[in-house]
PDB file of N, CA and C in Angstrom:
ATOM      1  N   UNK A   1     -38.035 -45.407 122.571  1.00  0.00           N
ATOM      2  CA  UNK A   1     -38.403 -44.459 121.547  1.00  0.00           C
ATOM      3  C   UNK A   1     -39.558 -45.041 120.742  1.00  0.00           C
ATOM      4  N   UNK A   2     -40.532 -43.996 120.172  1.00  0.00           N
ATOM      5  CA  UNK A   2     -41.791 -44.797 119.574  1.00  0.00           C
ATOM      6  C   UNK A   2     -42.058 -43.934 118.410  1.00  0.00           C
ATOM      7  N   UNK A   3     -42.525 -44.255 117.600  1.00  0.00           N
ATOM      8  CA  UNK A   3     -42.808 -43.622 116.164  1.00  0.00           C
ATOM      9  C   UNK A   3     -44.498 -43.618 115.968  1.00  0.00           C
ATOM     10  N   UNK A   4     -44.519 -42.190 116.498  1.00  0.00           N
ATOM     11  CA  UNK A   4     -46.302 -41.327 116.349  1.00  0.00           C
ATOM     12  C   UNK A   4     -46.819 -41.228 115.389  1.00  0.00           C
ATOM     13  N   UNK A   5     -47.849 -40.793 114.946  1.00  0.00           N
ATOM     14  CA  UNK A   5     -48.553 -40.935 114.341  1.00  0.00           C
ATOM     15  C   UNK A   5     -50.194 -40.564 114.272  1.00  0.00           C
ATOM     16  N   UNK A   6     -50.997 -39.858 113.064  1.00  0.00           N
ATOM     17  CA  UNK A   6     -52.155 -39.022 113.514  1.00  0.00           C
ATOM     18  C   UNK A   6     -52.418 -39.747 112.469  1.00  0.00           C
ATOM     19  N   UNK A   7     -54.041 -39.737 112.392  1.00  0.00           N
ATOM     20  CA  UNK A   7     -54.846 -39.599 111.362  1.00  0.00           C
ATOM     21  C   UNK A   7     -55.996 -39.124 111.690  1.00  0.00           C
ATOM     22  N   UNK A   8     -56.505 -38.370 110.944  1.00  0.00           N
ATOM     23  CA  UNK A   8     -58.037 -37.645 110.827  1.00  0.00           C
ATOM     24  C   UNK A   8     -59.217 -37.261 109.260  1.00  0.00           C
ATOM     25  N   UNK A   9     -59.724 -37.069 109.397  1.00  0.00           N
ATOM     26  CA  UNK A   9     -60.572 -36.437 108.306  1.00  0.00           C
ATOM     27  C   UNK A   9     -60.228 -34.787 107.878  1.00  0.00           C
ATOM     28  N   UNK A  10     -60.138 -34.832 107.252  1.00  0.00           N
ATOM     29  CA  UNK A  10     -59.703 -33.213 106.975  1.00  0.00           C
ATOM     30  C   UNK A  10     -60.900 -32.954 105.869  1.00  0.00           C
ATOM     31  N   UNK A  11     -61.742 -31.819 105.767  1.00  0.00           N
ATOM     32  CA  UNK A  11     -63.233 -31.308 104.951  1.00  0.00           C
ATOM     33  C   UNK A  11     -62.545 -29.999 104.289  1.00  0.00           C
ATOM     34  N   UNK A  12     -61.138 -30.155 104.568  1.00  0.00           N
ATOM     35  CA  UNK A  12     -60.181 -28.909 103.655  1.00  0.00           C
ATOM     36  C   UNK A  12     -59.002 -29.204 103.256  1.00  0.00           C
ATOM     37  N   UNK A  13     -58.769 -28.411 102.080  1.00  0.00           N
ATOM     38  CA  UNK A  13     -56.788 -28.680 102.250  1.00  0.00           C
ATOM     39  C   UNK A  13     -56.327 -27.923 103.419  1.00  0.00           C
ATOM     40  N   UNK A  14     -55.422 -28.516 103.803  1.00  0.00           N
ATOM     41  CA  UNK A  14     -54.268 -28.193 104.967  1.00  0.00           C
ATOM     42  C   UNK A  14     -52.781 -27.709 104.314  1.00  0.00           C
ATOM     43  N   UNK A  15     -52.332 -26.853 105.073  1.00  0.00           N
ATOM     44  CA  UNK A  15     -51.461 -26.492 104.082  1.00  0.00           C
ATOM     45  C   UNK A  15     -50.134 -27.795 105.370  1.00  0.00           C
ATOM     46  N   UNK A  16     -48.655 -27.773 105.698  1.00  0.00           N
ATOM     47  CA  UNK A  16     -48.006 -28.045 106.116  1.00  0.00           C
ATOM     48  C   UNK A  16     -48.175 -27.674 107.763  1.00  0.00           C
ATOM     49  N   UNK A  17     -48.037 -26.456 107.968  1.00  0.00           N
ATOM     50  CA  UNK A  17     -48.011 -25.751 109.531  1.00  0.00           C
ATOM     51  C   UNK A  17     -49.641 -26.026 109.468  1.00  0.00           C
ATOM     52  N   UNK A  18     -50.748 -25.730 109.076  1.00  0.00           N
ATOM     53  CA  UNK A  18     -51.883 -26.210 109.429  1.00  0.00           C
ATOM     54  C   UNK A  18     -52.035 -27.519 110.171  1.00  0.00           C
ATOM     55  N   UNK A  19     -51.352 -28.666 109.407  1.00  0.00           N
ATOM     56  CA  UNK A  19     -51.671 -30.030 109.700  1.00  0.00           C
ATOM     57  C   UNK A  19     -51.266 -30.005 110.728  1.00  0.00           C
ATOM     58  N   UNK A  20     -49.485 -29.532 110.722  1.00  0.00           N
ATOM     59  CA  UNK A  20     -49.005 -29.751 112.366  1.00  0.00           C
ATOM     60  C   UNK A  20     -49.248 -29.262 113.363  1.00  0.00           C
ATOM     61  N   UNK A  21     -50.274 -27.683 113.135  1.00  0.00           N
ATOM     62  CA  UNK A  21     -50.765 -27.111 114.205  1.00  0.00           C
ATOM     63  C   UNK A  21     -52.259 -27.773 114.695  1.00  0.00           C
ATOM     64  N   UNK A  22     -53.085 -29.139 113.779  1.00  0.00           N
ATOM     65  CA  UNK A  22     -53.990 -29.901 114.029  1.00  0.00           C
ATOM     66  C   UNK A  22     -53.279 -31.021 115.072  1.00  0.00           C
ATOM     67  N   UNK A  23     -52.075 -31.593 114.759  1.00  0.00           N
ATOM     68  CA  UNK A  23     -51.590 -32.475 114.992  1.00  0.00           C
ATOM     69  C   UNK A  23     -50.871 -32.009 116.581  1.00  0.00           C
ATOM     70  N   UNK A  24     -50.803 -30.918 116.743  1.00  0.00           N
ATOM     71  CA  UNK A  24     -49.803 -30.221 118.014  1.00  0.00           C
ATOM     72  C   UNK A  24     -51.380 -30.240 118.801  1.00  0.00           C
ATOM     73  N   UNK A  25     -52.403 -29.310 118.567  1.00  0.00           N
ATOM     74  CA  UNK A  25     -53.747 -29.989 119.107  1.00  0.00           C
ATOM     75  C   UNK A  25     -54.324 -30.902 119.861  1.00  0.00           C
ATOM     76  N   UNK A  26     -54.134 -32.072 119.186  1.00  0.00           N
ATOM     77  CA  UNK A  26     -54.300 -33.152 119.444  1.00  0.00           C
ATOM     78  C   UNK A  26     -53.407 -34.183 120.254  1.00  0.00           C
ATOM     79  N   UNK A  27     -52.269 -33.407 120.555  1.00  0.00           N
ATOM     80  CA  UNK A  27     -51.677 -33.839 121.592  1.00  0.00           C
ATOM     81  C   UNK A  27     -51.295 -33.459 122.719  1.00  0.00           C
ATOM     82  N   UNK A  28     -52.629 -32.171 122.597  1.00  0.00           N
ATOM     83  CA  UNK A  28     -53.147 -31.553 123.875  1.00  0.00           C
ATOM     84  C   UNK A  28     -55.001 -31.539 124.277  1.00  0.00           C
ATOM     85  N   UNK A  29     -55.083 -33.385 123.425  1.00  0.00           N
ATOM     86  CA  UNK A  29     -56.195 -33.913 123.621  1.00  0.00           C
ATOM     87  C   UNK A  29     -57.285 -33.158 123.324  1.00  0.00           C
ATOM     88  N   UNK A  30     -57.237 -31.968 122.336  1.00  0.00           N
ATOM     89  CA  UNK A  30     -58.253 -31.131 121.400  1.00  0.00           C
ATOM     90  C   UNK A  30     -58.511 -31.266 120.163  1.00  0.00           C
ATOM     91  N   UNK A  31     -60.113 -31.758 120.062  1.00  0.00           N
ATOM     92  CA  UNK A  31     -60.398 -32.402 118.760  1.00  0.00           C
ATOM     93  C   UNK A  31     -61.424 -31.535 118.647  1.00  0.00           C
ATOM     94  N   UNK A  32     -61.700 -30.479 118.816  1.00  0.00           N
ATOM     95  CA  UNK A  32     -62.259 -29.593 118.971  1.00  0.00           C
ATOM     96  C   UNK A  32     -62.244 -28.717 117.129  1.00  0.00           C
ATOM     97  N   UNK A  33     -61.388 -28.850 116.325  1.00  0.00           N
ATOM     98  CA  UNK A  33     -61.052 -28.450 114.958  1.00  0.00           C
ATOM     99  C   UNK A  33     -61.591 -29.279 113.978  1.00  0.00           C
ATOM    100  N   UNK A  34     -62.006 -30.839 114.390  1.00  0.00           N
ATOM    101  CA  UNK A  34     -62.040 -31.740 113.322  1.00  0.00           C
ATOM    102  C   UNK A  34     -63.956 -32.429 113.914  1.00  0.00           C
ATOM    103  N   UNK A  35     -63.746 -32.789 112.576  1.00  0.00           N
ATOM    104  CA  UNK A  35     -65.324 -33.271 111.906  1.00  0.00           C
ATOM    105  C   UNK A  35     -65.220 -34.670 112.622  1.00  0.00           C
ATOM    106  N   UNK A  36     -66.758 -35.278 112.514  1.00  0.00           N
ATOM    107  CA  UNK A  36     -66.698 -36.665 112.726  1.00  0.00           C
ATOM    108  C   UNK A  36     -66.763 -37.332 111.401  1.00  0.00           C
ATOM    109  N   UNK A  37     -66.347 -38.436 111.315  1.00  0.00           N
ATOM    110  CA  UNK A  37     -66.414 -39.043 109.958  1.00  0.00           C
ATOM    111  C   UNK A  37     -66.412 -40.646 110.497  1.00  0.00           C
ATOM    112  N   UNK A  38     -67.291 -40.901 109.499  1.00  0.00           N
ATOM    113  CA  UNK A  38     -67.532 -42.960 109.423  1.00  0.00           C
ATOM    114  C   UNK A  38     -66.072 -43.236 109.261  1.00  0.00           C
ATOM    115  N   UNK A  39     -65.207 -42.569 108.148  1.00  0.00           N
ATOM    116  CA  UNK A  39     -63.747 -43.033 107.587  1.00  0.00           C
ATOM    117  C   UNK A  39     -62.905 -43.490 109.258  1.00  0.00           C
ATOM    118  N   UNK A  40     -63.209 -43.084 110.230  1.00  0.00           N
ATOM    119  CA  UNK A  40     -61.924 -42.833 111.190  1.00  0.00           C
ATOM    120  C   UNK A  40     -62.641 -44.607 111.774  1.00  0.00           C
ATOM    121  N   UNK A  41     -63.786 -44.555 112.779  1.00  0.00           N
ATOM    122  CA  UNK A  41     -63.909 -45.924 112.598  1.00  0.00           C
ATOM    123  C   UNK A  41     -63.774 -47.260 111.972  1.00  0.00           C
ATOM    124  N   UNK A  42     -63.997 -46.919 110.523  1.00  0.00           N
ATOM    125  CA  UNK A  42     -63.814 -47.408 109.694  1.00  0.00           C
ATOM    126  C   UNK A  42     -62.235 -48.478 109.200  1.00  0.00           C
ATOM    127  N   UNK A  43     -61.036 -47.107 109.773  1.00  0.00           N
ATOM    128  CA  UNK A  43     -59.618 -47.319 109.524  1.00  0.00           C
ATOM    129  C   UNK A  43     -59.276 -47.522 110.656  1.00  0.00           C
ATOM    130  N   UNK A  44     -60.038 -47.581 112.156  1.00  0.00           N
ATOM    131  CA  UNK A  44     -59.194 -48.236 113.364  1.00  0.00           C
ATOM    132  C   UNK A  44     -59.947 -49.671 112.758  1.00  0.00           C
ATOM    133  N   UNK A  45     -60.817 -50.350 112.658  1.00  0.00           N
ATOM    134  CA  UNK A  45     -61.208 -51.385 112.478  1.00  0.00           C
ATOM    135  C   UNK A  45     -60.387 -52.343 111.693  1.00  0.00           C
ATOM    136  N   UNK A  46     -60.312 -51.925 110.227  1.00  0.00           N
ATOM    137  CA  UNK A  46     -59.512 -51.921 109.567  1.00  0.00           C
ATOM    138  C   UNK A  46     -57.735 -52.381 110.443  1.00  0.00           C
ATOM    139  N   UNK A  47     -57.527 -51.721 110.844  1.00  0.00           N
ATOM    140  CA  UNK A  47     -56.156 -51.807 111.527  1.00  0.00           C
ATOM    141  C   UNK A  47     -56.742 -52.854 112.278  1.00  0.00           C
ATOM    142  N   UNK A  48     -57.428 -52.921 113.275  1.00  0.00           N
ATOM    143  CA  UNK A  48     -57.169 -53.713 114.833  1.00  0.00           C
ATOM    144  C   UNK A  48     -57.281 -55.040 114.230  1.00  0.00           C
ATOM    145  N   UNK A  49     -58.091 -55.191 112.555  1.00  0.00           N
ATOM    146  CA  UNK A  49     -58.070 -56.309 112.318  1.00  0.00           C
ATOM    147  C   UNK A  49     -56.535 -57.063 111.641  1.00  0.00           C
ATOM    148  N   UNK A  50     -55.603 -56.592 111.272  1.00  0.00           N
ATOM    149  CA  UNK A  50     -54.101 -56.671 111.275  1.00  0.00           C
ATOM    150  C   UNK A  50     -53.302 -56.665 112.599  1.00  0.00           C
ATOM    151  N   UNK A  51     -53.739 -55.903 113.378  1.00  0.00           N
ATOM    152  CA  UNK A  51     -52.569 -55.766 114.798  1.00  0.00           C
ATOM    153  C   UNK A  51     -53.679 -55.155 115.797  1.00  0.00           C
ATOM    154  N   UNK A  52     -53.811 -55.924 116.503  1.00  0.00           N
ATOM    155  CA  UNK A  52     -55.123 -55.901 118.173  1.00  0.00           C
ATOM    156  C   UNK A  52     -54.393 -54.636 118.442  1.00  0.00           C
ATOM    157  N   UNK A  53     -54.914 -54.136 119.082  1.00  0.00           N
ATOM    158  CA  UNK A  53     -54.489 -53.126 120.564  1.00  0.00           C
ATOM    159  C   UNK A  53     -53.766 -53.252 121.267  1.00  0.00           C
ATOM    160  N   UNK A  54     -52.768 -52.793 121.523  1.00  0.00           N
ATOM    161  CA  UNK A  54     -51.723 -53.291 122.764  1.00  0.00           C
ATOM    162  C   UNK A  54     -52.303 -53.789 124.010  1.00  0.00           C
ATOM    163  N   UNK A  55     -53.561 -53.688 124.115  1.00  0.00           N
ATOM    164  CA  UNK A  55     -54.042 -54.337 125.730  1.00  0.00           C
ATOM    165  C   UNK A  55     -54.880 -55.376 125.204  1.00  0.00           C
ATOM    166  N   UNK A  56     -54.658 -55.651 124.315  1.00  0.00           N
ATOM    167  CA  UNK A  56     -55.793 -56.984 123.786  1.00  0.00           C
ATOM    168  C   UNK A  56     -54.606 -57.766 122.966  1.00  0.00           C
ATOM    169  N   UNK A  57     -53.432 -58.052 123.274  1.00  0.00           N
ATOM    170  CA  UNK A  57     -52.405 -58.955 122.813  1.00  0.00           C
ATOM    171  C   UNK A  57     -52.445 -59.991 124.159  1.00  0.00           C
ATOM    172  N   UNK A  58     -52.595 -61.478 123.509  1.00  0.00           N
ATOM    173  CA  UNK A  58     -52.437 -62.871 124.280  1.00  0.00           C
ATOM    174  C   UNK A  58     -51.403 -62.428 125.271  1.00  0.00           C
ATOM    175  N   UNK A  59     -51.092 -63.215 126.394  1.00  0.00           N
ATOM    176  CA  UNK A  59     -49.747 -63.216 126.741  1.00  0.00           C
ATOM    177  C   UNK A  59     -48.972 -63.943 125.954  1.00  0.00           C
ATOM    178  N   UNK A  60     -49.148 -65.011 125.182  1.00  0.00           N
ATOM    179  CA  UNK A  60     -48.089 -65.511 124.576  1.00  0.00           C
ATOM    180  C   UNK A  60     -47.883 -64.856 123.609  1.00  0.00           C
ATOM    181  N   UNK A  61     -47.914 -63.288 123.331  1.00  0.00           N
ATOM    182  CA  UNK A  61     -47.381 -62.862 122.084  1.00  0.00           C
ATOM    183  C   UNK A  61     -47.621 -61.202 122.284  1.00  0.00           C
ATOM    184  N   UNK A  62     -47.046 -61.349 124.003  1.00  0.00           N
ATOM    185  CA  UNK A  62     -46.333 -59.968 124.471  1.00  0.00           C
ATOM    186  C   UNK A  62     -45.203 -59.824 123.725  1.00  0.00           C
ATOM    187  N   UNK A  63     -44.557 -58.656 123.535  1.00  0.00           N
ATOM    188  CA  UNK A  63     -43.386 -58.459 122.809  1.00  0.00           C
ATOM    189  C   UNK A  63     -42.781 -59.385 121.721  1.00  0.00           C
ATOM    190  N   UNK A  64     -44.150 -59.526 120.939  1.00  0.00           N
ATOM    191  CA  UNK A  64     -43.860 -59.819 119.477  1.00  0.00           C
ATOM    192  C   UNK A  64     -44.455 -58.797 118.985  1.00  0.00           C
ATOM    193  N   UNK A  65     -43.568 -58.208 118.285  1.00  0.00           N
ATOM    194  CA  UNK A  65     -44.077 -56.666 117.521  1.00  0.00           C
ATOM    195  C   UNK A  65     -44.430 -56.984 116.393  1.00  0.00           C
ATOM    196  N   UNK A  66     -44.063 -58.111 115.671  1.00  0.00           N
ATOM    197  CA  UNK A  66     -44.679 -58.449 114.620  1.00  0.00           C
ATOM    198  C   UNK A  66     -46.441 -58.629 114.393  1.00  0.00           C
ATOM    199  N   UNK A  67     -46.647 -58.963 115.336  1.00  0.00           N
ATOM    200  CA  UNK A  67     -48.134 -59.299 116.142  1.00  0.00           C
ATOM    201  C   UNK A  67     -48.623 -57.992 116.685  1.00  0.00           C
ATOM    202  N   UNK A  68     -48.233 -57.405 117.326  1.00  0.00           N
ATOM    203  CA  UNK A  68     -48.884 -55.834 117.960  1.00  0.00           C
ATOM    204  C   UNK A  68     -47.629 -54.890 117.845  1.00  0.00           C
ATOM    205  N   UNK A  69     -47.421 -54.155 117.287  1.00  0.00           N
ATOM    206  CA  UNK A  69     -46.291 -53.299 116.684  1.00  0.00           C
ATOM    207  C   UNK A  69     -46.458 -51.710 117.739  1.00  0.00           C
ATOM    208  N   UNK A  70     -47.847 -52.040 118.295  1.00  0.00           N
ATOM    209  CA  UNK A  70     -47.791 -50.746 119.270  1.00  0.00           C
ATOM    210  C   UNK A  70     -47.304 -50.564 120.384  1.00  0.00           C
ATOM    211  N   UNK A  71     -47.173 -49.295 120.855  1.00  0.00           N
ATOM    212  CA  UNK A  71     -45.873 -49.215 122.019  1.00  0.00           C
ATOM    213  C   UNK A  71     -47.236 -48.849 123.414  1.00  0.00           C
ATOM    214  N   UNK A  72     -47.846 -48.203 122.895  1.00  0.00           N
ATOM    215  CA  UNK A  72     -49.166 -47.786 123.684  1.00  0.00           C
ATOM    216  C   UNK A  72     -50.526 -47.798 123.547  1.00  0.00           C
ATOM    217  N   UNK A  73     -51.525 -47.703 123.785  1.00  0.00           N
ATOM    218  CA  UNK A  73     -53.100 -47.449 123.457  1.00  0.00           C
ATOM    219  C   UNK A  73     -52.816 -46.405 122.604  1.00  0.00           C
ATOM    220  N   UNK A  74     -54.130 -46.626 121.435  1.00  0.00           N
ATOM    221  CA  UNK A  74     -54.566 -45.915 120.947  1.00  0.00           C
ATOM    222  C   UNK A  74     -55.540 -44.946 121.355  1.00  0.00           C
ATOM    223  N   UNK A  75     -55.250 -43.486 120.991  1.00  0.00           N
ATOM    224  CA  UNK A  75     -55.849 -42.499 121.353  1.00  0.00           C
ATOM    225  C   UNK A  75     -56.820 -42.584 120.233  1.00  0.00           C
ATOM    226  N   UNK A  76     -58.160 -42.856 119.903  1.00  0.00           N
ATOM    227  CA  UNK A  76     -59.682 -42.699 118.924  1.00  0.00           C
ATOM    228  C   UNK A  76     -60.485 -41.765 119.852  1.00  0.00           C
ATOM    229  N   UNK A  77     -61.320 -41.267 118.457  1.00  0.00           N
ATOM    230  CA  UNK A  77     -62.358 -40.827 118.524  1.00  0.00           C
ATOM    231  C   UNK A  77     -63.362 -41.234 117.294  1.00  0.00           C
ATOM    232  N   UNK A  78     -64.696 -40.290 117.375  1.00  0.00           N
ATOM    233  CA  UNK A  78     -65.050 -40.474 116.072  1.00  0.00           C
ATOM    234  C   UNK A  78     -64.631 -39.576 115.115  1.00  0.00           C
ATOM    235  N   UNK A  79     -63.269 -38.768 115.363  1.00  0.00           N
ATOM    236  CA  UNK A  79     -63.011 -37.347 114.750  1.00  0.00           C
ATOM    237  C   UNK A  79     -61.383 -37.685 114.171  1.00  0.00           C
ATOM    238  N   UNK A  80     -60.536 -38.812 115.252  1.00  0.00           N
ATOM    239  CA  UNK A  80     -59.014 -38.915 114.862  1.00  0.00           C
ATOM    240  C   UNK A  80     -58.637 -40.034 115.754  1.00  0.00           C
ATOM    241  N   UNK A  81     -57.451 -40.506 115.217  1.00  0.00           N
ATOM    242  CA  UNK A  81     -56.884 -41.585 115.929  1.00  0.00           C
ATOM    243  C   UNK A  81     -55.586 -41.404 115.697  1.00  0.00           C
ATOM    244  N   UNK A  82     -54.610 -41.527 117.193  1.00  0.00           N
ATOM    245  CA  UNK A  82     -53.519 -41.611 117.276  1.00  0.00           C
ATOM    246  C   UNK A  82     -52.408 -42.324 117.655  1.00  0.00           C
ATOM    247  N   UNK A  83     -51.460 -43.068 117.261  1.00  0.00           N
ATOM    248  CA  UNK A  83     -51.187 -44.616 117.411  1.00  0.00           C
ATOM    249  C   UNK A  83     -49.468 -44.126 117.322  1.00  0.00           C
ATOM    250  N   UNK A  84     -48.948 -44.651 118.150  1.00  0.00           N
ATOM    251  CA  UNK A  84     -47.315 -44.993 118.568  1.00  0.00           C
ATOM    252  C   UNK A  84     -47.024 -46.465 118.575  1.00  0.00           C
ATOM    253  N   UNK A  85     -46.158 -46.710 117.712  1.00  0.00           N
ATOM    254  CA  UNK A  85     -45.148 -47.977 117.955  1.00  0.00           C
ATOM    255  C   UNK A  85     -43.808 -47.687 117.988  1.00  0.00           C
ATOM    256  N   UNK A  86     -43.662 -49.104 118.211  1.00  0.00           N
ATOM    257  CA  UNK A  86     -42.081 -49.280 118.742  1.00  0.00           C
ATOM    258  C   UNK A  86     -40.883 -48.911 117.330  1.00  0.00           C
ATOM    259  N   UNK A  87     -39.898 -48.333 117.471  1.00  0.00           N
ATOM    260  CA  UNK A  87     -39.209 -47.790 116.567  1.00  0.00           C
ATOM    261  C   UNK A  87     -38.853 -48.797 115.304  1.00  0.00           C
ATOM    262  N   UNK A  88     -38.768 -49.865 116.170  1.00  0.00           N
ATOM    263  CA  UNK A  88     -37.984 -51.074 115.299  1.00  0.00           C
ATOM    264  C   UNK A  88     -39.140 -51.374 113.756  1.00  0.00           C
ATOM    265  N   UNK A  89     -40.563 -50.844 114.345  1.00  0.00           N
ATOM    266  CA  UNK A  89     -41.528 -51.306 112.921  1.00  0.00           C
ATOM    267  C   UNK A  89     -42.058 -50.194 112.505  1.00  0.00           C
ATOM    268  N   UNK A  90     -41.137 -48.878 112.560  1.00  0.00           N
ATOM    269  CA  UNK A  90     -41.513 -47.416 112.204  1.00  0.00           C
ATOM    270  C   UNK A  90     -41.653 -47.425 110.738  1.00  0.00           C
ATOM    271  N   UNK A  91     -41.387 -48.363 109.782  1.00  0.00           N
ATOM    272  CA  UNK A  91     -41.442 -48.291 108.477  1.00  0.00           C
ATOM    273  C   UNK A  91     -42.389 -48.875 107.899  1.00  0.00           C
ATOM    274  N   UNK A  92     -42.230 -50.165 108.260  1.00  0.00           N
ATOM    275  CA  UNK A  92     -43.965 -51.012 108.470  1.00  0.00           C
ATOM    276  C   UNK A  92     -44.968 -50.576 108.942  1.00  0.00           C
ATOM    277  N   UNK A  93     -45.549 -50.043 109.794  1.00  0.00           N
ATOM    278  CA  UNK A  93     -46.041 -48.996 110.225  1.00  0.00           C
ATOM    279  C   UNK A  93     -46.142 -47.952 109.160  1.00  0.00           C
ATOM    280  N   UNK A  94     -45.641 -46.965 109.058  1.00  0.00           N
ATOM    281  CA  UNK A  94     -46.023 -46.095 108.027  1.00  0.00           C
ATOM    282  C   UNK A  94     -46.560 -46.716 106.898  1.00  0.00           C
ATOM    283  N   UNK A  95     -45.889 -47.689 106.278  1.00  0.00           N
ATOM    284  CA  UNK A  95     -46.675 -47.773 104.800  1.00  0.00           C
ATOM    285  C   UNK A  95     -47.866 -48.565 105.334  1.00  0.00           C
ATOM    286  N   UNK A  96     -48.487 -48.760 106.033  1.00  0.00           N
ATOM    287  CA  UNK A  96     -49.337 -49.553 106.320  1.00  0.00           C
ATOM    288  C   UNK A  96     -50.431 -48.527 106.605  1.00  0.00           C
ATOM    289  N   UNK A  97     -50.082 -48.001 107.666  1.00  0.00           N
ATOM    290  CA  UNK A  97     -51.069 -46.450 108.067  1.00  0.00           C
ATOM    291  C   UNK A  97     -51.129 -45.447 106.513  1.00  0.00           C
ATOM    292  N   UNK A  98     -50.205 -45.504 105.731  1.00  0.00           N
ATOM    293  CA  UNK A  98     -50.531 -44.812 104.929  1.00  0.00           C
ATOM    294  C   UNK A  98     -51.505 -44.932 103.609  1.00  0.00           C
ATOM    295  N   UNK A  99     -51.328 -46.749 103.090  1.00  0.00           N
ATOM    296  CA  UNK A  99     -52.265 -47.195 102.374  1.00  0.00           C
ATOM    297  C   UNK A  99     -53.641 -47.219 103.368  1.00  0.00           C
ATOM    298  N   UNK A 100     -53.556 -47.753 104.129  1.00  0.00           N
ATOM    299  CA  UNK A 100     -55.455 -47.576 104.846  1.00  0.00           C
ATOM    300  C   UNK A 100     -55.672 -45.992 104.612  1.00  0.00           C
ATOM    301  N   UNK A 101     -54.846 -44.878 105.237  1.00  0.00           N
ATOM    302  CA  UNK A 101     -55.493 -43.613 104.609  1.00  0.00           C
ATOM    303  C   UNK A 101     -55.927 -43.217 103.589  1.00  0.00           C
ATOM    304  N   UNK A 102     -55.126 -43.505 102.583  1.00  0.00           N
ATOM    305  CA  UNK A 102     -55.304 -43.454 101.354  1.00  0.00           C
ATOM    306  C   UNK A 102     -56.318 -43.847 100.704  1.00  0.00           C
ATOM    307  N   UNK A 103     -56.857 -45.455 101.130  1.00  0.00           N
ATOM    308  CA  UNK A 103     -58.078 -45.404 100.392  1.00  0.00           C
ATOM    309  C   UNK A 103     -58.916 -45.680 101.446  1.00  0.00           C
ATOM    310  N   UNK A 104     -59.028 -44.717 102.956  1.00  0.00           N
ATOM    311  CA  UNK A 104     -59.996 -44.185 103.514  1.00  0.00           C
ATOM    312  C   UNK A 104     -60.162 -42.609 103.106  1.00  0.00           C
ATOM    313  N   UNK A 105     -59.931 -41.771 102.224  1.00  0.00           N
ATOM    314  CA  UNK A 105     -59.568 -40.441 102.050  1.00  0.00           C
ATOM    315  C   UNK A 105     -59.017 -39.664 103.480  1.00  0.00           C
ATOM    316  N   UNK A 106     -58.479 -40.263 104.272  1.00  0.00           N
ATOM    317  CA  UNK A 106     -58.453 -39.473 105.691  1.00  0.00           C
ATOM    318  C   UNK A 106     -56.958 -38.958 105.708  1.00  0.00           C
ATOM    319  N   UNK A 107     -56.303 -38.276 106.048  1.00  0.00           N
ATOM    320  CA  UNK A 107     -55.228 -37.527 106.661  1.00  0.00           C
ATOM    321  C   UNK A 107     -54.359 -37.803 107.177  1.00  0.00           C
ATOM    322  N   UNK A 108     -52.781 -37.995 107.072  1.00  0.00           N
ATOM    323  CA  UNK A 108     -51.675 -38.966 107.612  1.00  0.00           C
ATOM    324  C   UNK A 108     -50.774 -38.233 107.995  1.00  0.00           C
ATOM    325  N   UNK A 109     -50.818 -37.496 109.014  1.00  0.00           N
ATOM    326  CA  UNK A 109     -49.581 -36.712 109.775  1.00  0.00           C
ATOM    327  C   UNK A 109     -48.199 -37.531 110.319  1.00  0.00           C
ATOM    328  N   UNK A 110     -47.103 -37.478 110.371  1.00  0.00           N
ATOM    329  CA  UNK A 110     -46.065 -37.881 110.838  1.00  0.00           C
ATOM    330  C   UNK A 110     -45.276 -36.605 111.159  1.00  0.00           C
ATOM    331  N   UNK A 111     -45.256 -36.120 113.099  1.00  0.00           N
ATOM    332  CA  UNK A 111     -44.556 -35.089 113.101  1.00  0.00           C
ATOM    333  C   UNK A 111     -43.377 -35.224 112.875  1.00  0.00           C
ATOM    334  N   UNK A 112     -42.689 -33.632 112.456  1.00  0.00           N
ATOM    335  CA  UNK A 112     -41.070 -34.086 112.428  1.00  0.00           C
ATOM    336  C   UNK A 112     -40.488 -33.582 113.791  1.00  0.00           C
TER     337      UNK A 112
END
């Protein structure tokens, strides 16, 4: 089980069903709704410099989630980025993804 996760730029308010109908989108690999923004580069960088990429973890520090907390590649663009980890750091994870949004102004979906 893995705990998903979106972020994007939003150039509007979103109401609730908006976001998740951006977020349902995008996990039919359509970014086709959203802007490009410096912010989205900006906040994978940001991240990869805390926790690499799941395909850029040493072997000696395979399945230390403390070290790479992701379950899969990240899905980027210059428009959104979408990131799954492993359940066990679903909380760590969130507040973590949520302060980088925050003061990237960008957009923090968690479907339910």
């Amino acid at each position: 089980m893995s705990y998903d996760l979106a972020i994007w730029f939003a150039n509007q308010i979103l109401s609730d069903e908006q976001a998740y109908q951006q977020y349902r989108k995008l996990c039919d690999e359509d970014i086709s709704g959203l802007t490009s923004h410096p912010s989205i580069g900006r906040f994978y960088l940001e991240l990869y410099k805390i926790h690499p990429e799941v395909d850029d973890v040493p072997d000696d520090k395979i399945g230390d989630f403390d070290f790479c907390p992701w379950s899969v590649e990240h899905d980027l663009s210059d428009r959104h980025l979408m990131l799954s980890c492993v359940w066990s750091h679903a909380k760590y994870v969130h507040d973590l993804i949520l302060d980088l949004a925050k003061n990237m102004n960008l957009l923090f979906l968690i479907p339910s």
